[in-house]
Protein backbone atom coordinates (compact mmCIF):
# COMPACT_ATOMS: atom_id res chain seq x y z
CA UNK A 1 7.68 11.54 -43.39
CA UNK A 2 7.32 7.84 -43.11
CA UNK A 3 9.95 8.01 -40.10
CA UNK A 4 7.53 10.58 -38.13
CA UNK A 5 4.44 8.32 -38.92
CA UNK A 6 5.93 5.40 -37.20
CA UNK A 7 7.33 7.60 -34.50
CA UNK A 8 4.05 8.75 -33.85
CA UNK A 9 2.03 5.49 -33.99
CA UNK A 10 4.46 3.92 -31.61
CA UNK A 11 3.51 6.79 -29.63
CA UNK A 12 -0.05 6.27 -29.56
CA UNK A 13 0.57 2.60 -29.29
CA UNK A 14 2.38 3.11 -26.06
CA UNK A 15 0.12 5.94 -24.96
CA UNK A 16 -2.47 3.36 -25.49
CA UNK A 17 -0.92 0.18 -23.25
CA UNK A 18 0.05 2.59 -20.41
CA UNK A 19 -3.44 3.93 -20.26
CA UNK A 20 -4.87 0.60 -20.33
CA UNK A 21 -2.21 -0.37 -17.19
CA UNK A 22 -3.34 3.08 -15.37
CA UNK A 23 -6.93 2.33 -15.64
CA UNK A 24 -6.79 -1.30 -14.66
CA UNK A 25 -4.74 0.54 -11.29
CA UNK A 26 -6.84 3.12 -10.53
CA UNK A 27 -10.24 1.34 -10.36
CA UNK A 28 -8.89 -1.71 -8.26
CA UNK A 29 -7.75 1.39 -5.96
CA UNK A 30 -11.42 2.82 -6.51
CA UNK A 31 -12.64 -0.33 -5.74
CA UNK A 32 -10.39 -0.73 -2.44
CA UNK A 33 -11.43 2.84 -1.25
CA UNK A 34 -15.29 1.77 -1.99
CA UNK A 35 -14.42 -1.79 0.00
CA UNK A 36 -13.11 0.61 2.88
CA UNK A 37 -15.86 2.72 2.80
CA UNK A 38 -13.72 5.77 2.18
CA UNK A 39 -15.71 6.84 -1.25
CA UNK A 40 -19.07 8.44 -1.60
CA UNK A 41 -21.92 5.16 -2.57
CA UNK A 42 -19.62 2.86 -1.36
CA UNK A 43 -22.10 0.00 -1.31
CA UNK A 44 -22.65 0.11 -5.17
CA UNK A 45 -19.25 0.73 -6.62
CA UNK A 46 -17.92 -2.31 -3.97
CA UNK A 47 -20.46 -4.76 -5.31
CA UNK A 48 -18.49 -7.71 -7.99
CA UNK A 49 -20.22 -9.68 -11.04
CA UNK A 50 -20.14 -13.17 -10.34
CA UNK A 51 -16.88 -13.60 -11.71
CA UNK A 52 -15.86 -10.96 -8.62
CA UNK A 53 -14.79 -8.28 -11.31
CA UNK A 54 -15.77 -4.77 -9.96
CA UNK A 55 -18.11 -3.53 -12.92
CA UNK A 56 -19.35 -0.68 -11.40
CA UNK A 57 -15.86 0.61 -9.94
CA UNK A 58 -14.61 0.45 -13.34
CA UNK A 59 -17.10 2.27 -14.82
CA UNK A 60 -16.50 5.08 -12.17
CA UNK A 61 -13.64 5.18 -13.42
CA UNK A 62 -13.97 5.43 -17.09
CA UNK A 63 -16.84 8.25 -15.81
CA UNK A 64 -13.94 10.09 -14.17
CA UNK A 65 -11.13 9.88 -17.01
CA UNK A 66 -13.89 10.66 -20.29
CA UNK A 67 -13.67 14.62 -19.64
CA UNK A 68 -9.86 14.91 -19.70
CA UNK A 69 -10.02 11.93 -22.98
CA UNK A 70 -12.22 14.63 -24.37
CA UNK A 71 -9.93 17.55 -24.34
CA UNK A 72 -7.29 15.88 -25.81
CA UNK A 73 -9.38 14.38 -28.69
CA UNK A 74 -11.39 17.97 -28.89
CA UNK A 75 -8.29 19.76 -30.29
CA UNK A 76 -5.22 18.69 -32.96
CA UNK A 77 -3.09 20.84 -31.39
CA UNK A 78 -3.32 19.37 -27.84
CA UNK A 79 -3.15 16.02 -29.26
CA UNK A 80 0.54 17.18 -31.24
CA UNK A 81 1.48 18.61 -27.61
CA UNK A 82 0.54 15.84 -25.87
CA UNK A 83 2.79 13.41 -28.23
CA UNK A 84 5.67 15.76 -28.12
CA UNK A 85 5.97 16.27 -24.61
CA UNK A 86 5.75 12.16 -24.13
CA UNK A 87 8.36 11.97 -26.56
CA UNK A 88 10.41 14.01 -25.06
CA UNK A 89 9.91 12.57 -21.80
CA UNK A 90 10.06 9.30 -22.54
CA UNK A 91 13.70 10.42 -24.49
CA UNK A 92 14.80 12.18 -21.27
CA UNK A 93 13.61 9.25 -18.96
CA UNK A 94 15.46 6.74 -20.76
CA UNK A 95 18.78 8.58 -20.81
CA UNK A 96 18.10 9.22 -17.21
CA UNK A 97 17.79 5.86 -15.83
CA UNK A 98 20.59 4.71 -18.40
CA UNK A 99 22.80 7.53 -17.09
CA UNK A 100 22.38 6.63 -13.33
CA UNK A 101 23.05 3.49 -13.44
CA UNK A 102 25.93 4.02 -14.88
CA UNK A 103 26.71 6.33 -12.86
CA UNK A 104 25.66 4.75 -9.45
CA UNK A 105 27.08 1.53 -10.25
CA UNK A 106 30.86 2.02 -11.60
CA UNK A 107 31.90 -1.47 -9.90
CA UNK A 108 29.75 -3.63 -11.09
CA UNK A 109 31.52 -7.47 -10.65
CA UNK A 110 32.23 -9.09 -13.87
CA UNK A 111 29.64 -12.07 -13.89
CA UNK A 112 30.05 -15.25 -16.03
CA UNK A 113 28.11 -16.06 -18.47
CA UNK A 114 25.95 -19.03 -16.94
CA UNK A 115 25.61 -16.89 -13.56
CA UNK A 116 21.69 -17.50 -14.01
CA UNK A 117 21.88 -21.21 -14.22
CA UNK A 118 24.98 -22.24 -11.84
């Protein structure tokens, strides 16, 4: 049991730090879109703080992402689903990427060990 509580708070904890990467992406890329006019009340979400953070374009975004927070906190169940099927992603993406490069790089050269620093 112990083993399944860690798994699953390393779950949220990663959940967590990729969520806080995706937001930080997608409002810079709202903010770009408001910058280039292509969004609806481009002049307000464009406008910086002093410190030329985009306030208001990342608050549109944390407008945009609450409803689908919302469903997954709403339910157990979808929260359960939601950490299996990133487990099991995250399982099958790492034997993926492992697998092809093995697989795509069967010569590699054998490097020294100071190959970095000479």
């Amino acid at each position: 049991m112990r083993g399944a509580i860690a798994i699953c708070s390393l779950l949220i904890l990663t959940m967590v730090v990729q969520l806080l990467a995706q937001m930080q992406a997608t409002s810079r890329f709202v903010f770009s879109l408001a910058r280039d006019n292509a969004m609806p009340f481009s002049e307000q979400i464009r406008r910086t703080n002093a410190a030329k953070v985009p306030v208001i374009a990342n608050w549109v975004t944390v407008g945009l992402c609450a409803p689908f927070c919302l469903l997954v906190i709403a339910n157990s169940r979808t929260l359960h689903a939601v950490l299996i099927v990133t487990a099991g992603m995250l399982t099958f993406l790492g034997y993926v990427s492992i697998g092809a490069f093995l697989r795509l790089t069967p010569d590699r050269p054998n490097l020294p060990v100071s190959a970095l620093g000479s």
